[in-house]
C-alpha atoms as a PDB file:
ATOM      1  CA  UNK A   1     191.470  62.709 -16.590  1.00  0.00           C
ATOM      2  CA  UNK A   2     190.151  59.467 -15.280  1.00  0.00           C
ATOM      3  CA  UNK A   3     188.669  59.785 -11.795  1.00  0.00           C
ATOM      4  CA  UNK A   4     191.887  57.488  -9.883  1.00  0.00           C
ATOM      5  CA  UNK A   5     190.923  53.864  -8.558  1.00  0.00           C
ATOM      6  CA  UNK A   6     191.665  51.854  -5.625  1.00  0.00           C
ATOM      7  CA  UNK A   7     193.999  48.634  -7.501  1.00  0.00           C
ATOM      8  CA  UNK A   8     191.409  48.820 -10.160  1.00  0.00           C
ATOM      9  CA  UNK A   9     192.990  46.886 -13.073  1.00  0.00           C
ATOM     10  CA  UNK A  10     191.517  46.394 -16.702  1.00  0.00           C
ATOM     11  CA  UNK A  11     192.966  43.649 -18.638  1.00  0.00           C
ATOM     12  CA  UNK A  12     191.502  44.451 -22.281  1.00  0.00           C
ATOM     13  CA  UNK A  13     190.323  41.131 -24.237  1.00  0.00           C
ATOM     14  CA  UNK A  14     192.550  40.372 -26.660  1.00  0.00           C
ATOM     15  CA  UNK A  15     192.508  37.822 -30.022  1.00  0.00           C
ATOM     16  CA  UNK A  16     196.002  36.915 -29.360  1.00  0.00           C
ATOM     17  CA  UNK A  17     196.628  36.243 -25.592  1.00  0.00           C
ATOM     18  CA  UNK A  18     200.205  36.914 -26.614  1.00  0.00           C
ATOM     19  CA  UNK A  19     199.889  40.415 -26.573  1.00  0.00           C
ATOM     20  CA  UNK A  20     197.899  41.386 -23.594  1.00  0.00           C
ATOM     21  CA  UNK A  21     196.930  45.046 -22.569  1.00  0.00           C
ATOM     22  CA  UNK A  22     196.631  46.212 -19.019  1.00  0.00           C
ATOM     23  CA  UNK A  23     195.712  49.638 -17.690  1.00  0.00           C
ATOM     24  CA  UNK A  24     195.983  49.753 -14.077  1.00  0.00           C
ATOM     25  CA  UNK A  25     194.859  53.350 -11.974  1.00  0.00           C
ATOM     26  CA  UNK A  26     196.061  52.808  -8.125  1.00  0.00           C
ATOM     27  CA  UNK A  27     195.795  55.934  -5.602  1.00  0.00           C
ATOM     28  CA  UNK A  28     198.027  55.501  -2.758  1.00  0.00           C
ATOM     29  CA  UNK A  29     199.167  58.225  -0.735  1.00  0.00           C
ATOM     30  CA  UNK A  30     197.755  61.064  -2.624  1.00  0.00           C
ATOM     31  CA  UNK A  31     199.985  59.492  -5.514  1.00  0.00           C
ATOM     32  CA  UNK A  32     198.078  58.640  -8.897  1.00  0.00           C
ATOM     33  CA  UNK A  33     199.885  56.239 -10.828  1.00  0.00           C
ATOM     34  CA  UNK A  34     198.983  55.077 -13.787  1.00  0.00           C
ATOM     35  CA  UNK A  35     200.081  52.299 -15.769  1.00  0.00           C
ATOM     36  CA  UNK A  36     199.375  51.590 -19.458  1.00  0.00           C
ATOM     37  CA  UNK A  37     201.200  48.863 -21.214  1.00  0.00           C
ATOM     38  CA  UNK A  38     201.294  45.906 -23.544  1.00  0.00           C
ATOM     39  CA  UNK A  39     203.206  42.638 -22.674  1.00  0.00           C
ATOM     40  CA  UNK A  40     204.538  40.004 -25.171  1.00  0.00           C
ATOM     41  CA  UNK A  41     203.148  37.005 -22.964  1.00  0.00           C
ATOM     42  CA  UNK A  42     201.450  35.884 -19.924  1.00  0.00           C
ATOM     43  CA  UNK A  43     204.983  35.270 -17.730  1.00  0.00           C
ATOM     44  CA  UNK A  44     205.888  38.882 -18.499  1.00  0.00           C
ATOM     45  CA  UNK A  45     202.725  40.300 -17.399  1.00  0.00           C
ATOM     46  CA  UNK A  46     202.835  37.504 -14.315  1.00  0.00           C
ATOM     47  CA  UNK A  47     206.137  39.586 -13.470  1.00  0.00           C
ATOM     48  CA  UNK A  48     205.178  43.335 -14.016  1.00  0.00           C
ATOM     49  CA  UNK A  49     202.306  42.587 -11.957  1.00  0.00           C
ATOM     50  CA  UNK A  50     204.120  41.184  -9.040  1.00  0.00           C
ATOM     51  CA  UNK A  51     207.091  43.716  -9.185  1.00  0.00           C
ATOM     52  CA  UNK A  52     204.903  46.980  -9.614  1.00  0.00           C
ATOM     53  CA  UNK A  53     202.193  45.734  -6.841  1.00  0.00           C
ATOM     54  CA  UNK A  54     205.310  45.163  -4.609  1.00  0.00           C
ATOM     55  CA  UNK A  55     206.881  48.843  -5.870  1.00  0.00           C
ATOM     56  CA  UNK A  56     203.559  50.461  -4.917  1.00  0.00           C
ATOM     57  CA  UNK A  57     203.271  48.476  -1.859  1.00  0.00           C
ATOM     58  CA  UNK A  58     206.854  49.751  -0.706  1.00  0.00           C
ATOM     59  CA  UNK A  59     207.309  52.846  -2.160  1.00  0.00           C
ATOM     60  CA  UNK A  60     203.926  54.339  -4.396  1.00  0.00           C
ATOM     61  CA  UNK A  61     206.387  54.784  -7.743  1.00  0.00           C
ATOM     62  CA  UNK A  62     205.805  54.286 -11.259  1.00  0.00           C
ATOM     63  CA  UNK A  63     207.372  51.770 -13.122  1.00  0.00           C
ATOM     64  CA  UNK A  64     208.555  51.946 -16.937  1.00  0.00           C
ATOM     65  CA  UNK A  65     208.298  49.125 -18.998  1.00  0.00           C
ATOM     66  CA  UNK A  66     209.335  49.250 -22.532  1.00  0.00           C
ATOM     67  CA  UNK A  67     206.446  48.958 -25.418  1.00  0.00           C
ATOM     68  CA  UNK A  68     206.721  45.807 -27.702  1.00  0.00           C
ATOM     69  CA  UNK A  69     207.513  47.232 -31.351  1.00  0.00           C
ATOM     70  CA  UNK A  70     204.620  45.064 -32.538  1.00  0.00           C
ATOM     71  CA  UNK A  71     201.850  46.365 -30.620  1.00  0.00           C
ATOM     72  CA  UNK A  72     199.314  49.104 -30.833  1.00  0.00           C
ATOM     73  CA  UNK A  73     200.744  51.348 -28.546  1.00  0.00           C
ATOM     74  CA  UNK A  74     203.835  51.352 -30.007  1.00  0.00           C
ATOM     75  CA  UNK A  75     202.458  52.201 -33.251  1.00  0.00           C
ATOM     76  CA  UNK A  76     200.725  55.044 -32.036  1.00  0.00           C
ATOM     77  CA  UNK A  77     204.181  56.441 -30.183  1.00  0.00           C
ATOM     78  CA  UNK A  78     205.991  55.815 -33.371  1.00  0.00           C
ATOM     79  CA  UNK A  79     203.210  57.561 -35.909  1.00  0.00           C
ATOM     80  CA  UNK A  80     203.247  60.468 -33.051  1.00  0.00           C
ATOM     81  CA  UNK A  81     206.983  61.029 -33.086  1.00  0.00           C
ATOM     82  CA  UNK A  82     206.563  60.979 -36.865  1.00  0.00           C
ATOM     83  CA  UNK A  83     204.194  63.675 -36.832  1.00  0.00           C
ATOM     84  CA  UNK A  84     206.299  65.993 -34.355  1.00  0.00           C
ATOM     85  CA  UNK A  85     209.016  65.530 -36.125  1.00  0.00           C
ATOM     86  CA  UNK A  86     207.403  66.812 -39.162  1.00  0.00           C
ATOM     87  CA  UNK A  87     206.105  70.028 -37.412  1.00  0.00           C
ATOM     88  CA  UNK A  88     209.682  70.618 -36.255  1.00  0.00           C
ATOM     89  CA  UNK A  89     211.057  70.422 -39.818  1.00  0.00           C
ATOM     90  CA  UNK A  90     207.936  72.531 -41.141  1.00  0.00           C
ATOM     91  CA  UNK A  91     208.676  75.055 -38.158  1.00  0.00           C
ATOM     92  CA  UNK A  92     212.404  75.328 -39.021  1.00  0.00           C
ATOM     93  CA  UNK A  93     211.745  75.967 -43.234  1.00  0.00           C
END
């Protein structure tokens, strides 16, 4: 596990700036939140930003944002439900 950081944020270089990666460790109040998500355009990450900072600020909770179904994170979710669910059905034979 990553050693937590103080509103550390690492905004990943992208090709297209349309699909923007941010991972984002904050510590507050013995709380490690960590936040790993892909946005579909600058105004969405503009909003995350301001509405998580102001959710930590007030309250230290995580906030759930929903993965693009274009981007690499969501491929790797889908191929990884894929793969369970193939265990399962090898498990039940």
């Amino acid at each position: 596990m990553a050693p937590p950081l103080h509103a550390n944020e690492e905004i990943r270089s992208c090709k297209n700036l349309q699909q923007m990666e941010i991972h984002t460790h904050v510590r507050l109040l013995n709380f490690n939140i960590i936040f790993s998500l892909e946005f579909l355009d600058a105004a969405a990450f503009y909003t995350f930003l301001l509405y998580s900072y102001a959710d930590i600020l007030g309250f230290g909770i995580h906030v759930n944002v929903d993965v693009h179904p274009n981007t690499s994170l969501s491929r790797i979710k889908k191929k990884k439900e894929n793969n369970d669910a193939h265990k399962q059905l090898g498990e039940n034979k």
